[in-house]
Protein backbone atom coordinates (compact mmCIF):
# COMPACT_ATOMS: atom_id res chain seq x y z
CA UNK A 1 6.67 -26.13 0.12
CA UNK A 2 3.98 -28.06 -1.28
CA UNK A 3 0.85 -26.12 -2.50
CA UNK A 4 -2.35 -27.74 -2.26
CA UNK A 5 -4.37 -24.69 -3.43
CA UNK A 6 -4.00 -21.86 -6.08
CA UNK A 7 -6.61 -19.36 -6.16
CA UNK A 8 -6.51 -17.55 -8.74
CA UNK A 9 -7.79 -13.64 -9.26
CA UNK A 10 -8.44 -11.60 -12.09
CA UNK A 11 -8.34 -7.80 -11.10
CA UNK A 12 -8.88 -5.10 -13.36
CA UNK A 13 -8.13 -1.39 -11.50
CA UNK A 14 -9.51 -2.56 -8.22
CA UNK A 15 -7.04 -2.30 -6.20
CA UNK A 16 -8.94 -1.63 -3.03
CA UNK A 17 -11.04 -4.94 -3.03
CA UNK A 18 -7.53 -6.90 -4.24
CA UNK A 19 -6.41 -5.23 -1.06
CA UNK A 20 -8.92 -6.02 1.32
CA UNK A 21 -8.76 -9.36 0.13
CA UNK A 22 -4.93 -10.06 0.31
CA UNK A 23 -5.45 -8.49 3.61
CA UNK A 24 -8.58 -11.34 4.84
CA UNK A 25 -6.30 -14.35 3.16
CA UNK A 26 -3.47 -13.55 5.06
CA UNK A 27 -5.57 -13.47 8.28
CA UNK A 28 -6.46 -17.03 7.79
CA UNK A 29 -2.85 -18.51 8.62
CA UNK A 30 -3.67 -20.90 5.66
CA UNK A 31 -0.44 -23.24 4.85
CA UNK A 32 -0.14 -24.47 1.08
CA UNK A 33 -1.96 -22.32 -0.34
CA UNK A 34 -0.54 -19.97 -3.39
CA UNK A 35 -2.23 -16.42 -4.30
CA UNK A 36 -1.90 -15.75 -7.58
CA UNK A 37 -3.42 -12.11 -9.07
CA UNK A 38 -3.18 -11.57 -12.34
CA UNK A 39 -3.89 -7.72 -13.01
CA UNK A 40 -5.52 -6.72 -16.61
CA UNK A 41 -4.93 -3.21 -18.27
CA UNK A 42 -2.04 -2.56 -15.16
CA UNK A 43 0.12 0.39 -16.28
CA UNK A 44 4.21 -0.23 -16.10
CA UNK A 45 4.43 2.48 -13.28
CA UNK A 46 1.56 0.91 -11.28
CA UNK A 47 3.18 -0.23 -7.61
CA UNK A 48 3.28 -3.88 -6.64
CA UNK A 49 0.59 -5.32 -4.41
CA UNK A 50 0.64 -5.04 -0.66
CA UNK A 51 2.11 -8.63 0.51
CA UNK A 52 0.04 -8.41 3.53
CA UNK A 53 2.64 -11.28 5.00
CA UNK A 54 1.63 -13.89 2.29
CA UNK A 55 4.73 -15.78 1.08
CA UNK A 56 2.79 -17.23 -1.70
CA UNK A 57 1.30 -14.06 -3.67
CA UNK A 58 2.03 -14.07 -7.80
CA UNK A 59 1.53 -11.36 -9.41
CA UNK A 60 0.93 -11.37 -12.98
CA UNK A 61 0.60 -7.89 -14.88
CA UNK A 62 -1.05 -7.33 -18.21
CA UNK A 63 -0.51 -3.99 -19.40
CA UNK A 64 -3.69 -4.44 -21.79
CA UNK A 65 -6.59 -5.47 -20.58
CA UNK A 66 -6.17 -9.17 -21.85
CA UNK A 67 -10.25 -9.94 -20.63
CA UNK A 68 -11.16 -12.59 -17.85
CA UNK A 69 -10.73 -15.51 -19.54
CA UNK A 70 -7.40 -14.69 -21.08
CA UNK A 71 -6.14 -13.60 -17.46
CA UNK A 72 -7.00 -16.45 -15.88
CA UNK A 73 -5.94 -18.61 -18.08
CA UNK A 74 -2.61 -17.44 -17.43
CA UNK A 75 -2.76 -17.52 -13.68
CA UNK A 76 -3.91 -20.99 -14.47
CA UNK A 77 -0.37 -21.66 -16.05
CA UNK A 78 1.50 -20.48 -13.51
CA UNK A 79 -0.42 -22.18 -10.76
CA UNK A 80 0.97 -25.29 -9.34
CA UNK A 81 -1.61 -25.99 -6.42
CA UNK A 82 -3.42 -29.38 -6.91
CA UNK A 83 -6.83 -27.62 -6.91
CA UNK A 84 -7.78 -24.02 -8.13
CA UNK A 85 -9.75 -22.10 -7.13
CA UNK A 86 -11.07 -19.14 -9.10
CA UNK A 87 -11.75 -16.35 -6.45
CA UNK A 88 -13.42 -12.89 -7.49
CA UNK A 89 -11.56 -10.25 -5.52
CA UNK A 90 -15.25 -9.78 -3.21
CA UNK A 91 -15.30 -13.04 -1.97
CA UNK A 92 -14.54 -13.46 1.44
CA UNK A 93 -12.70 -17.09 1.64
CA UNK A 94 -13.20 -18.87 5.29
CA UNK A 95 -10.37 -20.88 6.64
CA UNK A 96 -13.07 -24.08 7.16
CA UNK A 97 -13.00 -24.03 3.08
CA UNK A 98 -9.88 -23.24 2.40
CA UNK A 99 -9.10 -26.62 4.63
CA UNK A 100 -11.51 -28.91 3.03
CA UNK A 101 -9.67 -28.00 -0.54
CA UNK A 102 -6.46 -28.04 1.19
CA UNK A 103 -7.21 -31.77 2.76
CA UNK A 104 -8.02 -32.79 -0.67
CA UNK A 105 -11.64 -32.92 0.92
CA UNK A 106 -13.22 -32.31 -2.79
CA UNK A 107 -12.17 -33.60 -6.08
């Protein structure tokens, strides 16, 4: 599959808003887009994320906390969308934007 989109997330212990918005981006029925999460200070026995039906999610775990810039530099790495996106885990993404990326709509 191509992927036309990476947004990328740095989460450190929110879990609930990484949730909640794994939970909205899988609503949105997006194709070619990649979700990558890249979790700071995330202890070894910490459970993987919810998938929430995305076929696309990456996560990255740092069991320090690395800092933001660090962390998304490495989601940055393992992205392989033509555009990224960096996405705070409270952002609520709508589908219209997601499509204008997607469409190469904005260079």
């Amino acid at each position: 599959m191509h992927v036309s989109v990476s947004l990328i997330t740095v989460s450190h212990r929110d879990e609930e808003q990484v949730d909640a918005l794994l939970a909205h981006l899988s609503s949105l029925s997006a194709s070619g887009v990649e979700v990558i999460i890249v979790r700071n200070a995330c202890p070894a026995t910490s459970p993987p994320l919810r998938q929430f039906g995305l076929t696309t999610l990456i996560e990255l775990r740092n069991s320090d906390n690395a800092g933001f810039a660090a962390a998304f530099n490495q989601g940055l790495r393992a992205a392989r969308g033509d555009v990224v996106m960096s996405l705070n885990s409270d952002v609520v993404v709508t589908s219209a934007a997601l499509a204008r990326f997607s469409d190469g709509g904005v260079s």
